[in-house]
Protein backbone atom coordinates (compact mmCIF):
# COMPACT_ATOMS: atom_id res chain seq x y z
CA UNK A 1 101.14 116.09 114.46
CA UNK A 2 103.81 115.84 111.69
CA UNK A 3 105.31 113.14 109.92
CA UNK A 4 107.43 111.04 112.46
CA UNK A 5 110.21 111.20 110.45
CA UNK A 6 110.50 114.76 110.17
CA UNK A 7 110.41 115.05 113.70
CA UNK A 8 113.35 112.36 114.31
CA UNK A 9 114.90 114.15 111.60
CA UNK A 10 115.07 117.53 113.26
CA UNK A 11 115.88 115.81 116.91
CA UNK A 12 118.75 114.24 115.63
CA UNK A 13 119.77 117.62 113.92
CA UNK A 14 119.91 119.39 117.36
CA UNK A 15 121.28 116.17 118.96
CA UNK A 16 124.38 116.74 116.55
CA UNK A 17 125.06 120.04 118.08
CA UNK A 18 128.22 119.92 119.94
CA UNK A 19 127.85 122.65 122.49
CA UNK A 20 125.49 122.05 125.20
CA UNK A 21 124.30 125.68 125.34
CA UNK A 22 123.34 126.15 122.05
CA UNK A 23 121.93 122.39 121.93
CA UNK A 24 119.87 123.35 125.37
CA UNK A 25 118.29 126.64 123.59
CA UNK A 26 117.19 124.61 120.12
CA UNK A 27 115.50 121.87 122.63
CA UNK A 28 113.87 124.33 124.13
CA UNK A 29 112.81 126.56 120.80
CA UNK A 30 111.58 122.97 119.37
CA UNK A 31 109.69 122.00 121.94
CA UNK A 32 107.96 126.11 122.15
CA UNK A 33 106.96 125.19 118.24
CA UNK A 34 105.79 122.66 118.62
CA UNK A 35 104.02 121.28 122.38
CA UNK A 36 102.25 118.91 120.75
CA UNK A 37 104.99 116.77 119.63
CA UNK A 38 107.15 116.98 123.07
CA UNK A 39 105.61 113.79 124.49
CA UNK A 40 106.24 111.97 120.76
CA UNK A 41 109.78 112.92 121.05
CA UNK A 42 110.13 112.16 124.91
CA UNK A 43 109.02 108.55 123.92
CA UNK A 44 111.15 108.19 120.49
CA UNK A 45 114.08 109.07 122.80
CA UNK A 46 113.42 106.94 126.04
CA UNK A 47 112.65 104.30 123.46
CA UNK A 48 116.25 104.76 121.52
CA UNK A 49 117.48 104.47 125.55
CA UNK A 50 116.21 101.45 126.33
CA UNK A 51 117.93 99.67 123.28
């Protein structure tokens, strides 16, 4: 896995994107890249939820 940092660096990237469409295909080109990092970012998210 890669640097946690550089991953909540790119989610937040393609969180920034204003149009849902385009932010709906990067999700899913990230998470094709890289499969082993989905349930990393699933957690990072719920976590930032939760707060």
């Amino acid at each position: 896995m890669r640097d946690e940092q550089i991953i909540e660096a790119e989610l937040m990237e393609i969180s920034a994107i204003a149009d849902d469409t385009i932010r709906f295909e990067r999700i899913i080109a990230w998470c094709a890249n890289y499969p082993d990092e989905v349930p990393f970012a699933l957690h990072q998210l719920l976590r930032r939820r939760d707060k």
